[in-house]
Protein backbone atom coordinates (compact mmCIF):
# COMPACT_ATOMS: atom_id res chain seq x y z
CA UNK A 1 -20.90 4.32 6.32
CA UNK A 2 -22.49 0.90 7.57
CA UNK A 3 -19.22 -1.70 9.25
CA UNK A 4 -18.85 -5.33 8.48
CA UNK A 5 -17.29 -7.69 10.90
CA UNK A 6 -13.74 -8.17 9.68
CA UNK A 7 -13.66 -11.88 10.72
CA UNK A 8 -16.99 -12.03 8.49
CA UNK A 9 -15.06 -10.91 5.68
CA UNK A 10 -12.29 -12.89 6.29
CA UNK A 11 -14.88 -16.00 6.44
CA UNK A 12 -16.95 -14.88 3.75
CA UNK A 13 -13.74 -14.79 1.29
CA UNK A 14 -12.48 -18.14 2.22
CA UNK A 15 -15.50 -19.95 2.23
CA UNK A 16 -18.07 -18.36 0.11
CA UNK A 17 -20.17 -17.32 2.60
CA UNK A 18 -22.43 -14.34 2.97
CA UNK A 19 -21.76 -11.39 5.20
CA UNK A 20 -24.67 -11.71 7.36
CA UNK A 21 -24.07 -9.06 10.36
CA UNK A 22 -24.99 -6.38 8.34
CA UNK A 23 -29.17 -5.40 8.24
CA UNK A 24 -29.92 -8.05 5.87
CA UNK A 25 -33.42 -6.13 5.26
CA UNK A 26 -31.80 -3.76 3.42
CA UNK A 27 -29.64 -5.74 0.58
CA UNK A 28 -29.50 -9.27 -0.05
CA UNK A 29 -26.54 -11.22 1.90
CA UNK A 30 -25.70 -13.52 -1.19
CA UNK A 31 -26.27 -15.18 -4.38
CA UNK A 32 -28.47 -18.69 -3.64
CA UNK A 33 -26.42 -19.99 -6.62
CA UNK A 34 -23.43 -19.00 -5.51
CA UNK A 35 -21.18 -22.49 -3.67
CA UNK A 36 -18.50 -22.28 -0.67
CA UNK A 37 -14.94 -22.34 -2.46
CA UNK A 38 -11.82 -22.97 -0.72
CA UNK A 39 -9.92 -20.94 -3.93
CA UNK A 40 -7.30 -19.09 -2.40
CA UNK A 41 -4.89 -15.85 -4.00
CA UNK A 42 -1.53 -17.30 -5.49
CA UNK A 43 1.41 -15.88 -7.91
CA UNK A 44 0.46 -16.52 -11.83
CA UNK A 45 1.88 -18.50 -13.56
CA UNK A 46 4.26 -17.87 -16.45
CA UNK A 47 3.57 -18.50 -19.99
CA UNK A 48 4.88 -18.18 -23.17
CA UNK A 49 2.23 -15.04 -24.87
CA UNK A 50 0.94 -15.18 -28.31
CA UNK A 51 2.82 -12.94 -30.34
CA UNK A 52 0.49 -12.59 -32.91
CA UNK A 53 -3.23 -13.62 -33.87
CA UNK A 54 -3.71 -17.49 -34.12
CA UNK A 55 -4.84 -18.85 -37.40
CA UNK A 56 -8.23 -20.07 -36.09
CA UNK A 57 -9.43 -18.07 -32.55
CA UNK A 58 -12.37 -19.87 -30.71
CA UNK A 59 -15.82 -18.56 -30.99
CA UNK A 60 -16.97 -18.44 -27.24
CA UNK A 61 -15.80 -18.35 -23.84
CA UNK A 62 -17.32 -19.93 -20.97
CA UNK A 63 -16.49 -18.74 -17.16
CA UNK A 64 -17.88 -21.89 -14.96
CA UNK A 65 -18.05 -19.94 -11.73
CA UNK A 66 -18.86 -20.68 -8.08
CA UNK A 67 -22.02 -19.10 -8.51
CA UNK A 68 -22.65 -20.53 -11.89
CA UNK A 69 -21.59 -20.48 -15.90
CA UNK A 70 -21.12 -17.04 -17.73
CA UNK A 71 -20.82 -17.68 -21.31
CA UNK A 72 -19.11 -14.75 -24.14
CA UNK A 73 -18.75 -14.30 -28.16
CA UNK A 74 -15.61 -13.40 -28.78
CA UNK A 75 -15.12 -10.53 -31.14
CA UNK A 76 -12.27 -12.39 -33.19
CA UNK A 77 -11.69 -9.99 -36.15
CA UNK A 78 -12.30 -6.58 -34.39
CA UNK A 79 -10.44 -7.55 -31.12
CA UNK A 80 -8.01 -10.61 -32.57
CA UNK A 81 -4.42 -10.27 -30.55
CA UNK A 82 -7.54 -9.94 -27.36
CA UNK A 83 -9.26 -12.83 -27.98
CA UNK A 84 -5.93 -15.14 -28.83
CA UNK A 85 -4.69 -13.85 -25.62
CA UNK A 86 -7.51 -14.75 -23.55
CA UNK A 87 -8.22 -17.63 -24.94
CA UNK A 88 -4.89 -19.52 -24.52
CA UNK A 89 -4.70 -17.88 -20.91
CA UNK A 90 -8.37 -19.90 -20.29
CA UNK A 91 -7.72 -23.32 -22.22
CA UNK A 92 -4.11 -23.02 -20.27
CA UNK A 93 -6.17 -23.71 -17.34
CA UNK A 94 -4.61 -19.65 -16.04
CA UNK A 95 -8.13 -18.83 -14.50
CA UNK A 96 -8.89 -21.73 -12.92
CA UNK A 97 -9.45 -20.97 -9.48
CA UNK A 98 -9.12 -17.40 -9.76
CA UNK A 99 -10.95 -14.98 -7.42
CA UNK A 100 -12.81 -11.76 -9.11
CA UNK A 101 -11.22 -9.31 -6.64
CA UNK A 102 -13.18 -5.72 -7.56
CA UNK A 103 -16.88 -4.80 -7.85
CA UNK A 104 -17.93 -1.55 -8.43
CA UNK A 105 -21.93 -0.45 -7.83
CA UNK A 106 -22.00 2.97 -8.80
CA UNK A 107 -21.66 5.12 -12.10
CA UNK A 108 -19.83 2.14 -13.16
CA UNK A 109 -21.19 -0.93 -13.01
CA UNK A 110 -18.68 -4.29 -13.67
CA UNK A 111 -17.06 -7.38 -12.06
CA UNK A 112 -13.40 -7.51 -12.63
CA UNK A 113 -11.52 -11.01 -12.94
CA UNK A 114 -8.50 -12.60 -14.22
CA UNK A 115 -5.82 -11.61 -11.78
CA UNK A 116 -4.63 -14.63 -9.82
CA UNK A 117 -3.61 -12.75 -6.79
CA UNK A 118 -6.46 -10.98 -6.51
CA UNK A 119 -5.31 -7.58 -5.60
CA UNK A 120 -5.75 -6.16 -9.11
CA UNK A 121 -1.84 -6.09 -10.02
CA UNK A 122 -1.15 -9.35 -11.16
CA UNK A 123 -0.70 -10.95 -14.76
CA UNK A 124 1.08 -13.77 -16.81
CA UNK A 125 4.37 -14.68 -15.95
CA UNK A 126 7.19 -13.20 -18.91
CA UNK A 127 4.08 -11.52 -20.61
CA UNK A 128 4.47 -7.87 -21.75
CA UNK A 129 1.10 -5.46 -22.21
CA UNK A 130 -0.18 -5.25 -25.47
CA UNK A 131 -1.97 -2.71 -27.40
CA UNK A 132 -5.77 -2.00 -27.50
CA UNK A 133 -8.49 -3.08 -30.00
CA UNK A 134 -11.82 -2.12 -30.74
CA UNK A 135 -12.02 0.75 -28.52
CA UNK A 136 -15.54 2.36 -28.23
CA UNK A 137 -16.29 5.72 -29.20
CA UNK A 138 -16.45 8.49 -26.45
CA UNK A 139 -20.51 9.09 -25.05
CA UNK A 140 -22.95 8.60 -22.73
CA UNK A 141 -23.23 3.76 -22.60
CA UNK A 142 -19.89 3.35 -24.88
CA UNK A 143 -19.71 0.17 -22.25
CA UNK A 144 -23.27 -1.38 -22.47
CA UNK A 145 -24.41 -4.14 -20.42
CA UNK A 146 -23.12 -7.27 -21.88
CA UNK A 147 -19.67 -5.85 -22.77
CA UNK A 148 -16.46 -8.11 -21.56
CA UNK A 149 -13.65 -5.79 -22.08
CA UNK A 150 -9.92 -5.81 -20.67
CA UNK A 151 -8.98 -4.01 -17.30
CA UNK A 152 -5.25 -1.82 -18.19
CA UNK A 153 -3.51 0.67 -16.30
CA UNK A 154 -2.75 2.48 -18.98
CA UNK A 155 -2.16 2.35 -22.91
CA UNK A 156 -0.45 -1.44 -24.07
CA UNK A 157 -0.18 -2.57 -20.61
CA UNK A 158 -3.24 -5.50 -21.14
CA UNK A 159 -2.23 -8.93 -19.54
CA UNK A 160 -4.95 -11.38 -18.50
CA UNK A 161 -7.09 -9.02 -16.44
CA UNK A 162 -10.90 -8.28 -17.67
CA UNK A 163 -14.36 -6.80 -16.43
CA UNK A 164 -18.21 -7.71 -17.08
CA UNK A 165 -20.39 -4.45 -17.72
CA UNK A 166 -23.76 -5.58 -15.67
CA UNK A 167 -25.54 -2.40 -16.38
CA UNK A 168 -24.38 0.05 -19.10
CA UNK A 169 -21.71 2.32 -18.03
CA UNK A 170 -19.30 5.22 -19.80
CA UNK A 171 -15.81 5.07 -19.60
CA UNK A 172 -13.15 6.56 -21.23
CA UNK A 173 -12.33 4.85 -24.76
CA UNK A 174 -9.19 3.28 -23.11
CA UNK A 175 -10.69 -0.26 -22.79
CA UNK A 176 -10.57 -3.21 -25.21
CA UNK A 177 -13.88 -4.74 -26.16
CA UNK A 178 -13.34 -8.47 -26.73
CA UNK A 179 -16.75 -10.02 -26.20
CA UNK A 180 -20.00 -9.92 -25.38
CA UNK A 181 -22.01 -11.70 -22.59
CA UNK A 182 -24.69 -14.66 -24.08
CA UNK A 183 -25.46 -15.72 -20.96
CA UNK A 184 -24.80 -15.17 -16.96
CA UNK A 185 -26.24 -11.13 -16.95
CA UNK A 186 -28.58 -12.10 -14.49
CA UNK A 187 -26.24 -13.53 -12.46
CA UNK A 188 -24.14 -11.05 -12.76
CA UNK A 189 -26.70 -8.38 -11.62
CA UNK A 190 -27.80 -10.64 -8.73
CA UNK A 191 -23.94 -10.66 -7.10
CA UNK A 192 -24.12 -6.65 -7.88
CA UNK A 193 -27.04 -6.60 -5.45
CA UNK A 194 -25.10 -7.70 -2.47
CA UNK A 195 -22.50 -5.12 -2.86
CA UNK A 196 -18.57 -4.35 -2.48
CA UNK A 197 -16.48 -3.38 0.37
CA UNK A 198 -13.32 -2.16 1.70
CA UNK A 199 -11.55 -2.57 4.89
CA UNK A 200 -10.24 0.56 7.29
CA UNK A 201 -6.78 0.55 8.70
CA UNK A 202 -8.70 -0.26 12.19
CA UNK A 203 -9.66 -3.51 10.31
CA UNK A 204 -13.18 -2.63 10.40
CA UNK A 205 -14.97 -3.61 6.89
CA UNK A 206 -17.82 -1.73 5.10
CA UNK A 207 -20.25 -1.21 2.03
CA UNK A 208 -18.48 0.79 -0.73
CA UNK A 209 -19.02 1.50 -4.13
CA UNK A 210 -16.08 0.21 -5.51
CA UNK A 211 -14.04 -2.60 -3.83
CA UNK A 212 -14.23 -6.30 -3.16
CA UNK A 213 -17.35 -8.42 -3.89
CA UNK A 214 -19.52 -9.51 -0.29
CA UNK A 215 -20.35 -12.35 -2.43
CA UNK A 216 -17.04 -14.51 -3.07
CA UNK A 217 -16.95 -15.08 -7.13
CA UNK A 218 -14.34 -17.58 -8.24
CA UNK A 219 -14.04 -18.73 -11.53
CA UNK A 220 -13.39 -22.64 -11.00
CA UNK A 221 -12.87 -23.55 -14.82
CA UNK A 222 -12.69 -21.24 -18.07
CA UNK A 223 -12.40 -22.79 -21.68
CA UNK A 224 -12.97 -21.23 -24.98
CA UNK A 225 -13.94 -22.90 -28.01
């Protein structure tokens, strides 16, 4: 179990920068896209939630991130209370300055966004959960890479929370599939390089499979269209 400096994460998260204490040689220390950010955690804000499908749902989504753009098609008739969700949550201006708060580098592979406290527990303001949508069948890649689907803790609890399959992974067919990535895999891959990690009650940080990303990934502006 290799330790990280816990005043290097705590600098890496507010500014962006790269964990660098830890035997570079082995793993690359950041993204050379990726941009300081001073985004910081805060309470989401409440808004009134689509009750039902809009007449028209935009096509696309585009996440303009610190470390640059990720663009989606929506899946508007297989996944259409999903996609109205998510797309008045990003032309609402919800994920602006949100922090993706989980990585995960092994068996399953996928950057999770959308929670504006970024601790993984956090969604709209007055919004209830709301049932799933085009859920996979069960197998071996029912997540492929590409696949923007919504995080849950369990059935009709989805708020604003989603992940971005990098490499193709199986999960249980609990998860909504609303999109699929156009562009920004690459990217993706490259910030799934550097790695995740969790912190030990001693405050002492280090590499694990699933927990925050090393590289600090905020998504400055979403709008879909």
């Amino acid at each position: 179990m290799k330790k990280i400096s816990l005043a290097l994460v705590l600098i890496a998260f507010l500014t962006g920068t790269s964990l660098v204490s830890v035997q570079a040689a082995e793993r690359p220390t950041s993204v050379a896209s990726c941009k300081k950010s001073t985004a910081k955690p805060r309470v989401p804000a409440t808004l009134k939630q689509p009750m039902a499908p809009a007449k028209k749902i935009p096509a696309t989504l585009t996440l303009n991130t610190n470390c640059g753009p990720i663009r989606a098609t929506l899946l508007t008739k297989r996944a259409p209370q999903t996609t109205t969700n998510i797309s008045f949550l990003a032309n609402s201006k919800y994920y602006n300055g949100t922090i993706c708060h989980r990585l995960t580098t092994d068996g399953l592979y996928v950057l999770q966004c959308g929670d504006p406290t970024a601790q993984g527990a956090g969604s709209p303001g007055g919004w209830s959960g709301y049932k799933e949508e085009n859920l996979p069948k069960v197998g071996a890649k029912n997540y492929p890479a590409g696949t923007l689907a919504m995080a849950n803790s369990g059935p009709g609890t989805n708020g604003s929370q989603f992940f971005l399959v990098y490499a193709d992974t199986q999960l249980g067919p609990n998860y909504t599939i609303f999109g699929r990535i156009t562009s920004g895999l690459d990217l993706l891959k490259k910030i799934a390089e550097v790695g995740a990690y969790k912190v030990e009650s001693d405050g002492q940080a280090y590499y694990a499979p699933d927990g925050f990303p090393i590289q600090l990934v905020v998504i400055e502006t979403a709008s879909a269209k």
